[in-house]
Protein backbone atom coordinates (compact mmCIF):
# COMPACT_ATOMS: atom_id res chain seq x y z
CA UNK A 1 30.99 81.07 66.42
CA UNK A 2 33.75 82.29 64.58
CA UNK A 3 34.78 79.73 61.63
CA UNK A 4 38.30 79.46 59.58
CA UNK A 5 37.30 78.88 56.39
CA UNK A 6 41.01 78.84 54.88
CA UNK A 7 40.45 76.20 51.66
CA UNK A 8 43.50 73.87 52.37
CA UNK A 9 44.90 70.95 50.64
CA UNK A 10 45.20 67.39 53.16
CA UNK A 11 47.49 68.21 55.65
CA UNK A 12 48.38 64.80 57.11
CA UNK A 13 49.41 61.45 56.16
CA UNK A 14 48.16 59.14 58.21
CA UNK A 15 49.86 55.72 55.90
CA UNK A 16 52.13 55.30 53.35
CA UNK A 17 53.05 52.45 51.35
CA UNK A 18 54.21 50.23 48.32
CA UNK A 19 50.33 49.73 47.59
CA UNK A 20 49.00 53.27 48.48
CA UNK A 21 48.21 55.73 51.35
CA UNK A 22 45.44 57.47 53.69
CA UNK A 23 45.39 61.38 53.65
CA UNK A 24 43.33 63.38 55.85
CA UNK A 25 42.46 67.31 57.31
CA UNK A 26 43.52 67.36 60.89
CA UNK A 27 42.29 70.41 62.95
CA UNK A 28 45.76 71.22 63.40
CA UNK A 29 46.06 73.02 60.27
CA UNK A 30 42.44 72.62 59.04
CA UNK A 31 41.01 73.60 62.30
CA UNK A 32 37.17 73.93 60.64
CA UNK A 33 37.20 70.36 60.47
CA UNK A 34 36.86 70.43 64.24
CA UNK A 35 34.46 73.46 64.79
CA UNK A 36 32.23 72.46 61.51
CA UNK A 37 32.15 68.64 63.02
CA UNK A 38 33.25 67.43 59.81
CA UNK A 39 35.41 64.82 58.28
CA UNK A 40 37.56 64.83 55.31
CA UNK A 41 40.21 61.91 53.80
CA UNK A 42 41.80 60.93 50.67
CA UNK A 43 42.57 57.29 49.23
CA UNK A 44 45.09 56.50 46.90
CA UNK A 45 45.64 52.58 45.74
CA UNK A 46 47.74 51.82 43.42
CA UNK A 47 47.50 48.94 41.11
CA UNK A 48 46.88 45.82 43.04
CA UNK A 49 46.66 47.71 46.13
CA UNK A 50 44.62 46.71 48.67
CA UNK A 51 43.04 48.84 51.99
CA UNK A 52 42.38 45.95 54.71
CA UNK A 53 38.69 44.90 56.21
CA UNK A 54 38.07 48.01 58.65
CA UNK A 55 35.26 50.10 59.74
CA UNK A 56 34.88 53.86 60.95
CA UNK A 57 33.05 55.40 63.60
CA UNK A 58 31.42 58.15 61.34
CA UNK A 59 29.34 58.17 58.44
CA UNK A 60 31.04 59.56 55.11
CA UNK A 61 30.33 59.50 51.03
CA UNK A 62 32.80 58.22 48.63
CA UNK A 63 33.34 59.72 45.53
CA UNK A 64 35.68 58.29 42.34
CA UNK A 65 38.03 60.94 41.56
CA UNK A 66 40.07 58.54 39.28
CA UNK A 67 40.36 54.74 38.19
CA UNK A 68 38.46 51.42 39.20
CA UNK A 69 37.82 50.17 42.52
CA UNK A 70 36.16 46.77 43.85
CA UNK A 71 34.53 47.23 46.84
CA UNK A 72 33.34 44.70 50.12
CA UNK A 73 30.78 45.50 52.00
CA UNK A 74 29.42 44.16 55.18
CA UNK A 75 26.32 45.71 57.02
CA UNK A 76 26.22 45.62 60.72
CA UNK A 77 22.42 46.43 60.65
CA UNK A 78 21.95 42.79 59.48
CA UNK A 79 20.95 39.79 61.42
CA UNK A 80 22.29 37.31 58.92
CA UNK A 81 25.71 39.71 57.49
CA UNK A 82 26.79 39.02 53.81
CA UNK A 83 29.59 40.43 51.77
CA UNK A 84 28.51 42.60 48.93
CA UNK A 85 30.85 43.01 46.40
CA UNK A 86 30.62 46.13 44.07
CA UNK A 87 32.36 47.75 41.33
CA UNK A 88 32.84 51.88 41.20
CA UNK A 89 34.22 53.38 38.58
CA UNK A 90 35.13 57.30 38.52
CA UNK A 91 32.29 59.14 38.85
CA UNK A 92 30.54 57.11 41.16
CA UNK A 93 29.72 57.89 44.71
CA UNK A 94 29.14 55.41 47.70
CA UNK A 95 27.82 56.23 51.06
CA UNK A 96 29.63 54.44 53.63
CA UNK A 97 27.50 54.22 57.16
CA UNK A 98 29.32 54.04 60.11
CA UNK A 99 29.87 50.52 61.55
CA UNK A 100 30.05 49.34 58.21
CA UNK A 101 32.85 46.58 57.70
CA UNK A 102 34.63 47.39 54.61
CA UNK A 103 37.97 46.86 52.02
CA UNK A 104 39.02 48.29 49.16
CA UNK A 105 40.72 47.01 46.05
CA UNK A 106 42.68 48.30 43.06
CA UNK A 107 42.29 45.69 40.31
CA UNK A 108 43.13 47.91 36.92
CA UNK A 109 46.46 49.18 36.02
CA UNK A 110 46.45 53.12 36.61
CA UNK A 111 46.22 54.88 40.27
CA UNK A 112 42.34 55.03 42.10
CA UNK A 113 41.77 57.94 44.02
CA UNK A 114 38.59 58.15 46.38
CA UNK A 115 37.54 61.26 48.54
CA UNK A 116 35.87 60.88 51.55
CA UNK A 117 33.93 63.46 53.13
CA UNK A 118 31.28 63.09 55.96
CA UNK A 119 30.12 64.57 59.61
CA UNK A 120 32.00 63.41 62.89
CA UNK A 121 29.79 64.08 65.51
CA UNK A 122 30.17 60.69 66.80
CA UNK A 123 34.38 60.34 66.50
CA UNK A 124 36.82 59.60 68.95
CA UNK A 125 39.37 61.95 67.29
CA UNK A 126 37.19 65.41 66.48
CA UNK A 127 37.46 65.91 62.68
CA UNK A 128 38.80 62.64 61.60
CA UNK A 129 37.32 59.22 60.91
CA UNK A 130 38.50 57.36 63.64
CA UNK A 131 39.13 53.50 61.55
CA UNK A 132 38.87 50.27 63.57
CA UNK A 133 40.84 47.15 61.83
CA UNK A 134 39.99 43.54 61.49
CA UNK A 135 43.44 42.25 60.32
CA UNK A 136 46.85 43.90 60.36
CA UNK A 137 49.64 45.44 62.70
CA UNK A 138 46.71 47.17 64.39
CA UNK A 139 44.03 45.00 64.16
CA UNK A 140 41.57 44.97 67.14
CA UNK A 141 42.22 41.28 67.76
CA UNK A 142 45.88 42.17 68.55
CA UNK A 143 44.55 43.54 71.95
CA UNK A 144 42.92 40.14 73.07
CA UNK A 145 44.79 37.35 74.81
CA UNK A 146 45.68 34.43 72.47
CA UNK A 147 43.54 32.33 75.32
CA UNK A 148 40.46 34.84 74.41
CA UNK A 149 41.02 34.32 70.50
CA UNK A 150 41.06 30.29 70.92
CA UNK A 151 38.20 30.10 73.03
CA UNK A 152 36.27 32.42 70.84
CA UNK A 153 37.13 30.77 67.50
CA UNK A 154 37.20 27.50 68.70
CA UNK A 155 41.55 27.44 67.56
CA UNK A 156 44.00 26.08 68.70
CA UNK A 157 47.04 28.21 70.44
CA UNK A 158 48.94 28.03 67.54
CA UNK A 159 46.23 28.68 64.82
CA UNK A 160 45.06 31.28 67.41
CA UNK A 161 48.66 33.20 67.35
CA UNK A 162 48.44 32.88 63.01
CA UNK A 163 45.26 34.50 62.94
CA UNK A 164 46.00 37.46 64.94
CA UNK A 165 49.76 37.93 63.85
CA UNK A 166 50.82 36.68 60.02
CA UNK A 167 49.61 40.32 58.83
CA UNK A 168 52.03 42.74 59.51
CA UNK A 169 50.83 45.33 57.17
CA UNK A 170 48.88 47.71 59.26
CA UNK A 171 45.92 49.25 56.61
CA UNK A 172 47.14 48.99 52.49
CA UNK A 173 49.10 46.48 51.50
CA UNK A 174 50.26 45.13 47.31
CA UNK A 175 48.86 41.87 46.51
CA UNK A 176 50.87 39.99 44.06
CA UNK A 177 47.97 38.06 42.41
CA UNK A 178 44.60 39.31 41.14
CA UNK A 179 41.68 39.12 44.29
CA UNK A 180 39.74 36.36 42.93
CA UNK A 181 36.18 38.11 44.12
CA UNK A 182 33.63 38.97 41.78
CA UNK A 183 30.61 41.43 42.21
CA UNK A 184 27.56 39.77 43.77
CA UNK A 185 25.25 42.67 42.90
CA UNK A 186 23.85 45.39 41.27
CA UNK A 187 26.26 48.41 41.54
CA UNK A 188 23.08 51.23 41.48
CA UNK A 189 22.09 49.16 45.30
CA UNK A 190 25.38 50.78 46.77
CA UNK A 191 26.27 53.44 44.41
CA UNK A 192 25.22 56.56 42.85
CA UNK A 193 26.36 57.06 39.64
CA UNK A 194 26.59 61.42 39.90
CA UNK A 195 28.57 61.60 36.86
CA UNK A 196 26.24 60.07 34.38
CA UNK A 197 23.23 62.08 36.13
CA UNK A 198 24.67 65.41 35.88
CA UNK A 199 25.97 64.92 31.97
CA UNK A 200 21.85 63.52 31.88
CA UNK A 201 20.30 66.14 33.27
CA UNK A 202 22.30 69.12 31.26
CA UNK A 203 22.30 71.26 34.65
CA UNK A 204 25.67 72.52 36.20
CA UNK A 205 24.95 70.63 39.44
CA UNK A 206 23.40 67.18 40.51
CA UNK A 207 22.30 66.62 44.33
CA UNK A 208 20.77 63.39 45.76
CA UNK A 209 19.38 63.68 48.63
CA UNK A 210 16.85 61.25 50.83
CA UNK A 211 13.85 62.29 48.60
CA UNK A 212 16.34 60.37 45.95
CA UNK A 213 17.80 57.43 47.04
CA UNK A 214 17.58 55.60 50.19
CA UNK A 215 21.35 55.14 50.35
CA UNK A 216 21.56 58.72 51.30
CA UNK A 217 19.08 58.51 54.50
CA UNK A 218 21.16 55.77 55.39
CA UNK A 219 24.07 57.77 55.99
CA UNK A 220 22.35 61.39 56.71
CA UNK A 221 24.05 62.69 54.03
CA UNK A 222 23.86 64.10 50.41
CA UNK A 223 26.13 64.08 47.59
CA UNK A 224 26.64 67.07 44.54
CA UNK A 225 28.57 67.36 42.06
CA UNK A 226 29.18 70.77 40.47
CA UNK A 227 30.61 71.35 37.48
CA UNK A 228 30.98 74.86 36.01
CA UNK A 229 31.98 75.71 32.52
CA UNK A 230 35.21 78.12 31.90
CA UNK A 231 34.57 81.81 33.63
CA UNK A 232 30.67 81.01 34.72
CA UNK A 233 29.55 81.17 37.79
CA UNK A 234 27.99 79.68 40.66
CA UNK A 235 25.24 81.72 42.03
CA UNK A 236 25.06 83.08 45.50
CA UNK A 237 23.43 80.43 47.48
CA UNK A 238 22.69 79.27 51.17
CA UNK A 239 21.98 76.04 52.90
CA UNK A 240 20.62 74.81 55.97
CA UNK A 241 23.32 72.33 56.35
CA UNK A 242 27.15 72.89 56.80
CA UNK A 243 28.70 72.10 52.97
CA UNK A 244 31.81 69.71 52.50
CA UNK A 245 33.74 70.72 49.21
CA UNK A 246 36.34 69.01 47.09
CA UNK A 247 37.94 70.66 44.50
CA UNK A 248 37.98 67.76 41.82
CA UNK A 249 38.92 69.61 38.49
CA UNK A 250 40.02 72.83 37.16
CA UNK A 251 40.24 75.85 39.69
CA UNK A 252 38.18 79.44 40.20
CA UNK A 253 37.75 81.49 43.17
CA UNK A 254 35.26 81.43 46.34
CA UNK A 255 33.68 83.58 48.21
CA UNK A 256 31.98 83.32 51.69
CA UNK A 257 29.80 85.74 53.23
CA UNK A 258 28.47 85.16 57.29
CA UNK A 259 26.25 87.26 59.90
CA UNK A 260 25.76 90.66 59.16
CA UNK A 261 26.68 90.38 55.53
CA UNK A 262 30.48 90.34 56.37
CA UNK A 263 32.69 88.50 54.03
CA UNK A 264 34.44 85.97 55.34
CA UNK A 265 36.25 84.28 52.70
CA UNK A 266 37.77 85.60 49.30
CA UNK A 267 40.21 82.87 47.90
CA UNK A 268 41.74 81.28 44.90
CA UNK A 269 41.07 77.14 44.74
CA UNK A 270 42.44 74.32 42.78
CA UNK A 271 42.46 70.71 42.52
CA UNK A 272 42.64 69.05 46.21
CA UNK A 273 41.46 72.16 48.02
CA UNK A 274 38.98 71.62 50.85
CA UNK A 275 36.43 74.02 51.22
CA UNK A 276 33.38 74.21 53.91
CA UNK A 277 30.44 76.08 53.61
CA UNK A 278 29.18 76.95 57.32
CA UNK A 279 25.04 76.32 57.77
CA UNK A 280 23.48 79.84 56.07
CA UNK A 281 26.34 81.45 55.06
CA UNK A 282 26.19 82.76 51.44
CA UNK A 283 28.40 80.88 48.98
CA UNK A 284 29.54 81.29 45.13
CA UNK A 285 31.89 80.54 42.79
CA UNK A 286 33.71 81.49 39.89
CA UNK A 287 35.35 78.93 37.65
CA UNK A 288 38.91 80.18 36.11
CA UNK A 289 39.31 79.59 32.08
CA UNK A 290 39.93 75.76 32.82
CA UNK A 291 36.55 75.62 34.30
CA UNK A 292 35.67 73.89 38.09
CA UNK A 293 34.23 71.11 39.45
CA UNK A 294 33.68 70.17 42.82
CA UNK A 295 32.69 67.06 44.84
CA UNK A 296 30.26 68.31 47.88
CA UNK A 297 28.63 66.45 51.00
CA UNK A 298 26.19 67.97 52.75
CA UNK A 299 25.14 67.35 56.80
CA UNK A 300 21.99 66.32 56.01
CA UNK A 301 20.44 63.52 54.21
CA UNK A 302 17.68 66.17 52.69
CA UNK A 303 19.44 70.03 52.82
CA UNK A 304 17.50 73.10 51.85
CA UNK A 305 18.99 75.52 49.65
CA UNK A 306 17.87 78.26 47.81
CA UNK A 307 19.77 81.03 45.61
CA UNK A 308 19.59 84.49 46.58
CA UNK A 309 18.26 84.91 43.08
CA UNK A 310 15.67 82.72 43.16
CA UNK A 311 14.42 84.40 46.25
CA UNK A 312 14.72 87.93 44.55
CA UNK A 313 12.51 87.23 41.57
CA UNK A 314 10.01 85.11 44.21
CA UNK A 315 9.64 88.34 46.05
CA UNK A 316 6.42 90.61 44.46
CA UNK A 317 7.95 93.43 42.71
CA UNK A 318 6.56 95.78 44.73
CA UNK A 319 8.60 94.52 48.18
CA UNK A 320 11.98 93.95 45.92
CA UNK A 321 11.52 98.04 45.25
CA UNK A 322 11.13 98.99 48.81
CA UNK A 323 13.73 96.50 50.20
CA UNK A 324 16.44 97.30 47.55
CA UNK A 325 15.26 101.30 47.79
CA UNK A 326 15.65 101.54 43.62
CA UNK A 327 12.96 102.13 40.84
CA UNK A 328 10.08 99.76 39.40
CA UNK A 329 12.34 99.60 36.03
CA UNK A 330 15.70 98.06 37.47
CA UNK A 331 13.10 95.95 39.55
CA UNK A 332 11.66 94.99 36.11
CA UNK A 333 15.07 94.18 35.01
CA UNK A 334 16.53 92.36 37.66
CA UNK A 335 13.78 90.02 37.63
CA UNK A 336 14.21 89.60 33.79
CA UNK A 337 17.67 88.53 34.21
CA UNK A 338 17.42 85.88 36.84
């Protein structure tokens, strides 16, 4: 299957508006979105901004790119459904299961930005999170009869015709006042913090997977965060799952290589560039002098990698000579190096 793996920047906006707007990848100009079975959108609130209760037909991961955001959360898988409130901060990341009711709010006084990446197999639209509404100018409700709504709700035809119409904003909206909700529980129960882990673990990369956290089995997804230093690289590596990547920071250059040991990508990136990493293909990176990070979702909720290094100095010395045809001594030394 042939894949174009062209890093682009969102291509679409799907809503615009005093309090913020939806961006996504359409297959239109991202068309890997569609053969990869991926998903990809951007949120930007501004302050007071609000994104309306809603929920998506595909599973994706949050991740903080800038500012503060308060978060409601309502499980479907419940019996007895409660709100959870949460507060993210940047940083943070926050799996979002499909089905799951959800709004988001802007309380602080600079712009939030949130990027969502996840799979699609299960979308209306291929490559885009298809989002249902509970309130608004497309709100589900808007479909039933106003007898249907009263009956249901126990209104009357008036109330019935309030509830379904006073919102005319169809998914963000500005609030004038503060939301007067508070958090209700422990942030680390919906959230992974991938910041604070990577800066604790001293590593250039930070993956959760289901082995983890049980947020990410939830979703059957995993979060990483990269972050290379100025001019270092990212070692040639494969996966077993298809990769998801964000440029969040900085810039550097990708390369992709597919069956047979072709290349298939050689490209410059920057901030807001969408990259995917097909199942097995070989990936690195090289970070410019500003340095790179990068926000990535795997397909799976527990992806095997491994660097081609890694396998090289696995392999007995004696089978890295005969497979790379060169002597013992640059054996010796490639090993050393790793």
């Amino acid at each position: 299957m042939e894949f174009h793996l062209q890093p682009q920047k969102a291509d679409t906006t799907i809503f615009e508006g005093e309090g913020g707007g939806y961006y996504a990848w359409t297959a239109a100009k991202t068309p890997v979105v569609v053969e990869a079975v991926i998903g990809a959108g951007k949120l930007v609130l501004q302050p007071q901004g609000f994104a309306l209760p809603h929920y998506a037909d595909a599973s994706k991961i949050g991740y903080v790119i800038q500012g503060t955001c308060t978060v409601g959360l309502i499980s479907p898988e419940s019996d007895n459904p409660q709100e959870k409130v949460v507060i993210i901060n940047k940083g943070d990341a926050i799996p979002c299961p499909k089905g799951t009711v959800s709004w988001w709010f802007n309380g602080g006084d600079s712009d939030l930005t949130i990027i969502f990446l996840g799979e699609t197999t299960q979308s209306y639209t291929p490559g885009l999170f298809d989002y249902f509404l509970l309130t608004g100018a497309i709100g589900m409700l808007r479909g039933f009869s106003t007898e249907f709504i009263s009956k249901a709700f126990g209104l009357s035809h008036d109330h019935s015709k309030l509830l379904v119409e006073s919102q005319s904003n169809a998914l963000i909206l500005k609030i004038d006042d503060h939301l007067l909700v508070k958090s209700n529980c422990k942030k680390e129960e919906h959230a992974i913090d991938l910041d604070a882990m990577l800066k604790q673990g001293g590593s250039t990369s930070v993956e959760i997977t289901s082995r983890d956290s049980p947020l990410v089995d939830g979703v059957g997804l995993s979060p990483k965060l990269v972050r290379l230093e100025p001019e270092t690289v990212l070692d040639p590596y494969y996966s077993m799952a298809h990769q998801v990547i964000y440029v969040t920071k900085g810039g550097g250059r990708v390369q992709i290589v597919g069956l047979n040991g072709a290349g298939v990508l050689d490209e410059v990136v920057e901030e807001g560039h969408l990259v995917v990493v097909p199942k097995f293909f070989v990936a690195a990176f090289m970070a410019t002098e500003e340095g790179l990070e990068c926000f990535c979702v795997s397909t799976s909720p527990r992806p095997s990698s491994m660097e081609i290094g890694a396998a090289y100095k696995a392999l007995s010395s004696s089978v890295l000579e005969v497979a790379l045809n060169v002597s013992p001594d640059l054996v010796k030394n490639i090993k050393s190096q790793i």
